[in-house]
Protein backbone atom coordinates (compact mmCIF):
# COMPACT_ATOMS: atom_id res chain seq x y z
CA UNK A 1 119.35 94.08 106.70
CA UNK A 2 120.90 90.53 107.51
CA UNK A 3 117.79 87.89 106.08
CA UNK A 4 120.27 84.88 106.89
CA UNK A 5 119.00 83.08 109.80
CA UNK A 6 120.86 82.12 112.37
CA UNK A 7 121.37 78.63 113.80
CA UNK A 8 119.26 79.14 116.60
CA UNK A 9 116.76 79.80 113.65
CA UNK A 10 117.37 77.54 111.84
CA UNK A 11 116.82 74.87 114.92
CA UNK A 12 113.11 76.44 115.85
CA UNK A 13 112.89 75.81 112.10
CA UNK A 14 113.59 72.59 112.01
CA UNK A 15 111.51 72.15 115.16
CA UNK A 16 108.05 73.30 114.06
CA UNK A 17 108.77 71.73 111.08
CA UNK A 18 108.74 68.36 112.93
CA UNK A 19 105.77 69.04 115.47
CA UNK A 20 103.92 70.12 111.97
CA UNK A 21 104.87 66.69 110.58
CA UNK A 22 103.81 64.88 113.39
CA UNK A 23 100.55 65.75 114.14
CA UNK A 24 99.24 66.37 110.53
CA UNK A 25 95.85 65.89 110.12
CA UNK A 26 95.38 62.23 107.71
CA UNK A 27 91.92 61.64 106.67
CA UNK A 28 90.91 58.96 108.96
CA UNK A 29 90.64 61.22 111.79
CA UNK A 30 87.69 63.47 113.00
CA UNK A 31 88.40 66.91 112.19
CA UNK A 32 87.03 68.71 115.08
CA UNK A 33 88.67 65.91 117.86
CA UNK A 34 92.11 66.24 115.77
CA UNK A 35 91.66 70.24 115.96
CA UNK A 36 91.35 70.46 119.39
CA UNK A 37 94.09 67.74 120.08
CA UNK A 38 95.98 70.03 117.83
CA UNK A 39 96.03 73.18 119.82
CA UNK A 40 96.55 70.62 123.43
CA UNK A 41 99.52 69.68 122.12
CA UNK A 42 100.42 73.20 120.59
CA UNK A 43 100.17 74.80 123.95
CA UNK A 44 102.41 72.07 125.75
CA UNK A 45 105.14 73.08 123.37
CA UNK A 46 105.18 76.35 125.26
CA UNK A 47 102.33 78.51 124.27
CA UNK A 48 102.37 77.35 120.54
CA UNK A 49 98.62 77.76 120.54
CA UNK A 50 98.83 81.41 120.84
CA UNK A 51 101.82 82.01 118.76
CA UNK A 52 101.43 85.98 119.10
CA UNK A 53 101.04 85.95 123.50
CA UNK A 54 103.55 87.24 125.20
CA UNK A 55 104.89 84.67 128.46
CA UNK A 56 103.25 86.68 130.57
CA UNK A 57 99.89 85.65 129.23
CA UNK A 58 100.69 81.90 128.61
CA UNK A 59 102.68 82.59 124.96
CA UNK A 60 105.75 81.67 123.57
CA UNK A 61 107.42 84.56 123.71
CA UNK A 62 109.06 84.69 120.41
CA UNK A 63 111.10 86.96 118.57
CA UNK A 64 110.05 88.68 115.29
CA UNK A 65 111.91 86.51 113.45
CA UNK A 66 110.15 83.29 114.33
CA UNK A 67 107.50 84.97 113.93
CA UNK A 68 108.11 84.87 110.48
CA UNK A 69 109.27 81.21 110.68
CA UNK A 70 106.37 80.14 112.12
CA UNK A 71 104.02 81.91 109.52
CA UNK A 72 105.78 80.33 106.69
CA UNK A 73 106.03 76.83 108.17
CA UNK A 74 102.47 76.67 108.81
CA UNK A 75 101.52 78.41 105.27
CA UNK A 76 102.87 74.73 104.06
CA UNK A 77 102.14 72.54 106.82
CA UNK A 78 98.86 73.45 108.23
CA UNK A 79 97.42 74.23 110.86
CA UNK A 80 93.59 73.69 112.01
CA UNK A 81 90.96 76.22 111.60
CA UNK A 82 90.80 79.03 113.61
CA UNK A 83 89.29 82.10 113.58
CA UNK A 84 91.71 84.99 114.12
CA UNK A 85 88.86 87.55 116.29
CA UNK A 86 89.77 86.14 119.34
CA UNK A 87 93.30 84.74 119.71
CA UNK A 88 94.55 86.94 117.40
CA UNK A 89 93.25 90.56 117.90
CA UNK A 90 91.00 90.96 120.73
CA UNK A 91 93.54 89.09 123.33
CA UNK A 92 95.86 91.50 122.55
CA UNK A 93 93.85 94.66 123.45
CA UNK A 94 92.70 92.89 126.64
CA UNK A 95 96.55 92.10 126.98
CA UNK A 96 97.27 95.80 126.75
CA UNK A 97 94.10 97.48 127.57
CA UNK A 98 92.12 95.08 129.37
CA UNK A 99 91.55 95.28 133.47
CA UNK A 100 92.49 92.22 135.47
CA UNK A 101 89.00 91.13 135.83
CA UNK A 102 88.57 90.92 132.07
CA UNK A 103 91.93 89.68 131.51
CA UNK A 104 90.97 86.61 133.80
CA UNK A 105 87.81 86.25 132.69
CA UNK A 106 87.88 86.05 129.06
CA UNK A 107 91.66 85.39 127.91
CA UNK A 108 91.19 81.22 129.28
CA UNK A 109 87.98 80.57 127.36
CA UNK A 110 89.95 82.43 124.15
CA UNK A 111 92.58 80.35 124.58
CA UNK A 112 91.01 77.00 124.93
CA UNK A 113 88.53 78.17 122.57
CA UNK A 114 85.44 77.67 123.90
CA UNK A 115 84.01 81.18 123.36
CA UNK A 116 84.14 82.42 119.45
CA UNK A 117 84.03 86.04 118.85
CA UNK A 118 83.32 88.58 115.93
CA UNK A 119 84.59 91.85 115.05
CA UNK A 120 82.23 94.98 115.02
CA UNK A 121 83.63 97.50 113.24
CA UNK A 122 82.58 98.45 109.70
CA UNK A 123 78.71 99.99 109.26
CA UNK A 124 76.98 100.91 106.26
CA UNK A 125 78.04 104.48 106.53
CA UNK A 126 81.60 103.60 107.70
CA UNK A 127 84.05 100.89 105.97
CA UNK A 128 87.07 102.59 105.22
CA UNK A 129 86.25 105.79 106.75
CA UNK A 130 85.81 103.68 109.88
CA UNK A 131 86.24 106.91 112.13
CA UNK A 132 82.86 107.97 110.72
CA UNK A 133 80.78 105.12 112.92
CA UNK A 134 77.42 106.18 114.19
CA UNK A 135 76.31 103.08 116.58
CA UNK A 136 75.65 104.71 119.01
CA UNK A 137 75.92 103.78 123.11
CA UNK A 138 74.45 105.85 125.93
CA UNK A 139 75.09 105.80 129.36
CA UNK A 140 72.09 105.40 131.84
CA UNK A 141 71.48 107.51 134.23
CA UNK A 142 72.70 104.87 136.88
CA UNK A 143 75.71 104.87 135.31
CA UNK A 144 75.44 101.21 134.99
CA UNK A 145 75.22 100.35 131.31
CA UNK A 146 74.69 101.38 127.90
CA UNK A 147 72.07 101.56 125.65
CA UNK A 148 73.62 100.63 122.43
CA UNK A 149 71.49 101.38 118.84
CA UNK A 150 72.87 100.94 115.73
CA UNK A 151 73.92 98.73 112.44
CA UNK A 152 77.38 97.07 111.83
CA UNK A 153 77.91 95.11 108.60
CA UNK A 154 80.60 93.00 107.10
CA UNK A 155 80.79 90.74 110.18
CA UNK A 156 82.36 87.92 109.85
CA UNK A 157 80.51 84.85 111.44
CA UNK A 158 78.73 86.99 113.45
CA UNK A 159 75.86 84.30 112.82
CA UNK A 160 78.17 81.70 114.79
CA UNK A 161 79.76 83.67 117.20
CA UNK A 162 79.12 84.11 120.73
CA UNK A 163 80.31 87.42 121.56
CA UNK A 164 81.40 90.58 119.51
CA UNK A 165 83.96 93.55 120.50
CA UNK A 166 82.05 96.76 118.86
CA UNK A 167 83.30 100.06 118.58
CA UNK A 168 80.59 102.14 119.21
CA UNK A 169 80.15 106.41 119.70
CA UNK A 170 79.64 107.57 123.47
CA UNK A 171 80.80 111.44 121.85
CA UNK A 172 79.88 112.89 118.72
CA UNK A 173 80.93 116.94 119.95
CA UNK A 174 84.12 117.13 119.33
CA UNK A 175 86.22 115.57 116.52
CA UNK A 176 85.26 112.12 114.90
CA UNK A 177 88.07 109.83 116.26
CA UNK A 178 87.56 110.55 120.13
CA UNK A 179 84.75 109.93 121.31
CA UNK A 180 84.83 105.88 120.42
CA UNK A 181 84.32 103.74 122.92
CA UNK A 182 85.73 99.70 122.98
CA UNK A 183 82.60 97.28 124.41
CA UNK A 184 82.26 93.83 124.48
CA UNK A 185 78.71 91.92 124.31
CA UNK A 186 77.09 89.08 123.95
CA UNK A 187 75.63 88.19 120.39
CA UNK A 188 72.65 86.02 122.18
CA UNK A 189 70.71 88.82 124.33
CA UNK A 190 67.64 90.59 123.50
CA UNK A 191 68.20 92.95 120.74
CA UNK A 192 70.65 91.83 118.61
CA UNK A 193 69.67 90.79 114.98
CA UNK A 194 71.88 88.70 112.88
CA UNK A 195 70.59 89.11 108.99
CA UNK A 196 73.12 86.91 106.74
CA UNK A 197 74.97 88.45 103.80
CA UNK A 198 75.48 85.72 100.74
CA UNK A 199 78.31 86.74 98.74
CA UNK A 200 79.62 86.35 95.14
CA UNK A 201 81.13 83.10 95.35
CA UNK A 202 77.82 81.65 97.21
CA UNK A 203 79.09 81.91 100.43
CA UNK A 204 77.70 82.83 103.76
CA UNK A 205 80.33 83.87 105.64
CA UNK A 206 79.55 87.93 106.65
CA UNK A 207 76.63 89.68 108.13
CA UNK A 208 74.56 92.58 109.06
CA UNK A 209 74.05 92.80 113.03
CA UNK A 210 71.55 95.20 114.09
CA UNK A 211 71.69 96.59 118.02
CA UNK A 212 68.49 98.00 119.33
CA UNK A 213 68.64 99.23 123.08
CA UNK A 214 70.68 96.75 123.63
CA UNK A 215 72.21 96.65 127.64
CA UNK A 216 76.10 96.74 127.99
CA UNK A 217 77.33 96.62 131.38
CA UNK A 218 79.98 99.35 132.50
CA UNK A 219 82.40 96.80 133.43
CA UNK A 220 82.01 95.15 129.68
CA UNK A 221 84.05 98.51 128.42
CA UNK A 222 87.81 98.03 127.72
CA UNK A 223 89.91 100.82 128.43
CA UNK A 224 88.64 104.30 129.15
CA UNK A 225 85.77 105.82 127.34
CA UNK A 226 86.02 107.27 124.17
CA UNK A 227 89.11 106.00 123.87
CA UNK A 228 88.44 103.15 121.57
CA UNK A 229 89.86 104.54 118.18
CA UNK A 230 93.24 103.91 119.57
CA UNK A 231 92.71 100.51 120.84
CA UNK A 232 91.28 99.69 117.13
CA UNK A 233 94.36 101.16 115.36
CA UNK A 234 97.12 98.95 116.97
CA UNK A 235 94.52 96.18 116.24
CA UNK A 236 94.12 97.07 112.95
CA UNK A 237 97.78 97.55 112.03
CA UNK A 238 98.53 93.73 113.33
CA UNK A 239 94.93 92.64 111.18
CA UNK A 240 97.05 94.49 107.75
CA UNK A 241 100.09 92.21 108.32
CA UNK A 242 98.15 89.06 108.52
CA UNK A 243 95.47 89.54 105.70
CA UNK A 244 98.57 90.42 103.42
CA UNK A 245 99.50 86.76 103.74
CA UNK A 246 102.30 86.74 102.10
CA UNK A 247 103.66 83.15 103.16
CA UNK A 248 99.98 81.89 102.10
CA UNK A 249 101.03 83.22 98.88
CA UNK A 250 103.96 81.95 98.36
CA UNK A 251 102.43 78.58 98.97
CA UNK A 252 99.78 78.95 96.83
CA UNK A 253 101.51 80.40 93.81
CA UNK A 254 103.79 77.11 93.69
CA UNK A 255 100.49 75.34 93.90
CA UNK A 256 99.38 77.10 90.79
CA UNK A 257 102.26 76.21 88.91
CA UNK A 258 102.06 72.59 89.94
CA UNK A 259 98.26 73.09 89.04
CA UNK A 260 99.13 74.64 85.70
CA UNK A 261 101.83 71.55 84.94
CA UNK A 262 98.53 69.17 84.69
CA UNK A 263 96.80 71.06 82.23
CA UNK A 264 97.28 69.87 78.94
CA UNK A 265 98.67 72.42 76.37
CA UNK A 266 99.50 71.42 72.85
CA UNK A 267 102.25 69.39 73.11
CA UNK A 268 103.05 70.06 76.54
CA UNK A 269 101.14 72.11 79.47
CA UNK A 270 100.07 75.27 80.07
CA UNK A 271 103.35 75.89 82.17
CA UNK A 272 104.73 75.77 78.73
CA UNK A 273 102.80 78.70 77.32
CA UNK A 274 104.93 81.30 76.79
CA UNK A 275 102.01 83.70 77.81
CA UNK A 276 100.69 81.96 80.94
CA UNK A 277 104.50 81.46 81.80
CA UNK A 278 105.18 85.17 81.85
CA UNK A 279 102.22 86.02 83.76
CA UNK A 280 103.19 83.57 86.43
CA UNK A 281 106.92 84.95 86.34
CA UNK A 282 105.76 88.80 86.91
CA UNK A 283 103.53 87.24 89.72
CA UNK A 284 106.85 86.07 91.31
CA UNK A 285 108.73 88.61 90.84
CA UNK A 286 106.48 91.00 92.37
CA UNK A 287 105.48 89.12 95.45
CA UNK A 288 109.58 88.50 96.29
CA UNK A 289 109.57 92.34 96.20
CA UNK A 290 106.87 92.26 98.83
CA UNK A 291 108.40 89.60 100.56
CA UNK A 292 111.63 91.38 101.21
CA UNK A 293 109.31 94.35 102.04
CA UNK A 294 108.27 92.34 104.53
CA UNK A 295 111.69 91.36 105.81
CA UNK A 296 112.35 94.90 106.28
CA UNK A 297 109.36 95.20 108.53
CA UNK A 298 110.94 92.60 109.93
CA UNK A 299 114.23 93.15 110.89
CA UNK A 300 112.56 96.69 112.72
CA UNK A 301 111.03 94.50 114.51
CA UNK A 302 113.46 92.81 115.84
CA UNK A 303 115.20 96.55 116.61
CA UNK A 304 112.31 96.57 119.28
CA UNK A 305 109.80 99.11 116.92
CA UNK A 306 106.20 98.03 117.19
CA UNK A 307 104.16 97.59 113.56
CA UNK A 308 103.69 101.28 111.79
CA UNK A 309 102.44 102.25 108.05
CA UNK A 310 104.54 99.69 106.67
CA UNK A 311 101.81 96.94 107.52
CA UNK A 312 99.49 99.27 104.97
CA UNK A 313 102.27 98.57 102.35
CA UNK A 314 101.91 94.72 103.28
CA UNK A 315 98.24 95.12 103.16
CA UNK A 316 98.09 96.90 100.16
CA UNK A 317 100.50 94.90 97.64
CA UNK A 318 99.64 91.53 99.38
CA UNK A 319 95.96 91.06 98.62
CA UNK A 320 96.42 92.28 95.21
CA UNK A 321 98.80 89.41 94.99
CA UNK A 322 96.15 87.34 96.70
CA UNK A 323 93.82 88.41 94.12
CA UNK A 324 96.42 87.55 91.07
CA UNK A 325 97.22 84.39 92.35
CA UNK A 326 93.13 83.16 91.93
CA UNK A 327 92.62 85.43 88.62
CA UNK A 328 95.66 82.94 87.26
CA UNK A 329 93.95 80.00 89.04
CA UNK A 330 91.00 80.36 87.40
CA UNK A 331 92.73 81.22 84.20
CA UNK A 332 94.13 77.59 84.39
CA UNK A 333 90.77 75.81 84.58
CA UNK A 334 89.13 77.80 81.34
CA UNK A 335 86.19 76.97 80.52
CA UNK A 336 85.67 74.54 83.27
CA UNK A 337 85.86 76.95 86.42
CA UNK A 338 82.74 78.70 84.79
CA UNK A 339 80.50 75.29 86.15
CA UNK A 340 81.52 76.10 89.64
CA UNK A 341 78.32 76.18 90.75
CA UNK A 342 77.47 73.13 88.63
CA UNK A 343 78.80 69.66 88.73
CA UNK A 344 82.81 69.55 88.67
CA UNK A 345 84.21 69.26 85.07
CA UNK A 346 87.82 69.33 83.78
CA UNK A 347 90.68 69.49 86.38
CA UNK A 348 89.52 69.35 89.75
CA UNK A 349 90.87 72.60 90.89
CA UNK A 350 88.73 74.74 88.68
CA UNK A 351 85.39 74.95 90.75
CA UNK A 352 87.41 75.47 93.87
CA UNK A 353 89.26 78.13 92.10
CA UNK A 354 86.79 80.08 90.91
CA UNK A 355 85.12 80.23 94.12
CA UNK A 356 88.64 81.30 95.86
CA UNK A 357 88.17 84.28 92.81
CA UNK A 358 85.10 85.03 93.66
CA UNK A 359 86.04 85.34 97.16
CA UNK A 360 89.27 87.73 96.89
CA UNK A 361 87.43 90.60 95.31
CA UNK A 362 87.38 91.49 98.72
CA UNK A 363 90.79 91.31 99.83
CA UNK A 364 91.83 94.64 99.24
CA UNK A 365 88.23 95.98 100.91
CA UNK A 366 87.83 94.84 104.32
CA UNK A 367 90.54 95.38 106.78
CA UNK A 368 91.18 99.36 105.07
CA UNK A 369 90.46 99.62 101.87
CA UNK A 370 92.91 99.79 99.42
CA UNK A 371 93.03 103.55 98.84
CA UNK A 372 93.09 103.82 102.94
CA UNK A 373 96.06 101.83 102.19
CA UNK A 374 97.52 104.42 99.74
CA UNK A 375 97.09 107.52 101.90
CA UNK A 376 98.63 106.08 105.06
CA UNK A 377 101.15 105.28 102.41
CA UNK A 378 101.20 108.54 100.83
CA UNK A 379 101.12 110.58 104.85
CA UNK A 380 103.21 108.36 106.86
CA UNK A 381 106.02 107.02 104.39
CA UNK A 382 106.40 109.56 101.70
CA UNK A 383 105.98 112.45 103.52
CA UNK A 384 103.56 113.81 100.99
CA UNK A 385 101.23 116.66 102.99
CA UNK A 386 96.87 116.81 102.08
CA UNK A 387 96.75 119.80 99.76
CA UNK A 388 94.35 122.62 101.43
């Protein structure tokens, strides 16, 4: 595995490291008009705005490698907002699944977006075992729609967005992962409740959506009927590698060391607790491991072979990193991040990190829970069979 990048590399590098620099966001602009200026300029750089497009749909094209560039540039430049439903995983099952008619109709509004979508996957009877979903959609007799009934839950900004992609059952006869179907609706139409879902850290972020005979018209399916589960599953292996964030991570764990530095310790800091210190250094260590992991993944992807069970090793290790990072966040403000809720006291980090704690308990839950994680580890890595 060769991790040296080459000078090609090294000039996209250098390149999105100077359109990040020049159109940072400073605080006398409006955030919204900057955002939107943002992803204008983006796409004239050649389909920067949808960084994972291929050119025939308007993207840049790019290899796996800056890929990887552009994840960790923008894990310490910034980039605006933006929700990853649309660009980032429905496009590309239109992309590969999608009719022309669908392709042209909803791709531009993605792009530009104007249109916001949610993800309708997990239901109360089936998070991780997402194979298990009983929303159910029936054709009518007309063949002209379904009548979709059911629950999801877990859906994020479902209470903002303006449509959803929903797997749904159109077959329950035969065995649980055919039968799925892909639809698309939209969130304002008769039938469709949106009940909110406040979590931990205060929150409201996720929701319940309840369908009741709701109408979905034939030509809003994608792909072939009950064909759905394997749409979802190359969405969901791209969804692993991005929640396991490990650029983000890398970011933020110098960010707790710098945060660490201003706490007063003694005679020092607390980056000069020999405690604190070694907790920090096993944090490192660990996430380089995962980071090379990740190069690995990478350099098959630049052999030309499409994202397998490795992303579940991404997923799996990288939000429990996630998850370590705020622990030892929080673990830096003391007693202070306890009046999160309150009025700020101590350093000004603490109330935002104990919210960002609060928050990552769920990291290693949505997206395949961690023990998903382990058996598509355990099945599709190690080789090891399912006892009978």
């Amino acid at each position: 595995m060769d991790i040296e990048l080459s000078a090609e590399d090294l000039a996209f590098q250098s390149e999105v490291q100077n359109f990040l620099a020049a159109n940072a966001h400073t605080p006398d602009q409006d955030y919204m008009k900057w955002r939107m200026d943002w992803f204008a300029k983006a796409r004239e750089q050649g389909g920067w705005d949808v960084p994972k497009w291929s050119t025939e749909f308007g993207g840049p094209g790019w290899s796996p490698t800056q890929h990887y560039i552009w994840e960790k540039e923008t894990a310490k430049g910034g980039t605006p907002l933006d929700a990853p439903f649309g660009p980032g995983m429905l496009a590309p099952v239109l992309m590969g699944y999608g009719n022309k008619e669908q392709q042209d109709r909803f791709l531009p509004d993605i792009r530009a977006r104007k249109v916001h979508w949610c993800q309708g996957y997990s239901e109360p009877g089936a998070g991780s075992d997402l194979a298990s979903l009983k929303t159910k959609a029936e054709l009518t007799e007309d063949g002209k729609h379904y009548i979709v009934n059911g629950t999801k839950i877990w859906t994020t900004i479902a209470h903002m967005a303006d449509w959803i992609f929903c797997l749904v059952r159109t077959d329950d006869s035969d065995i649980k992962q055919r039968g799925i179907t892909f639809l698309l609706m939209p969130m304002k139409q008769p039938g469709i409740e949106v009940k909110p879902i406040i979590t931990l850290g205060g929150a409201h972020s996720v929701n319940m959506v309840h369908f009741t005979d709701v109408k979905v018209p034939v030509e809003d399916r994608v792909g072939e009927e009950g064909e759905g589960w394997t749409y979802a599953k190359g969405l969901l292996q791209h969804e692993r590698t991005g929640i396991a964030g490990i650029s983000r991570s890398l970011v933020a764990l110098e960010g707790l060391k710098h945060k660490a530095s201003s706490v007063p310790r003694g005679n020092g800091t607390l980056m000069d607790d020999p405690k604190f210190r070694a907790k920090v250094a096993e944090l490192e260590v660990d996430l380089l491991a995962v980071e090379f992991t990740e190069l690995r993944s990478l350099a098959s992807a630049a052999a030309g072979t499409a994202p397998g069970p490795e992303s579940s090793i991404l997923k799996l290790k990288g939000t429990e990193i996630q998850q370590r990072v705020a622990k030892l966040t929080v673990e830096a403000g003391g007693v202070y991040a306890s009046a999160w809720g309150a009025v700020p006291a101590g350093p000004g980090f603490a109330r935002g990190g104990m919210s960002s704690y609060l928050a990552s308990r769920a990291y290693t839950i949505y997206g395949g829970a961690s023990e998903v994680q382990k058996d598509v580890v355990a099945k599709n890595v190690l080789g090891i069979k399912r006892s009978k």
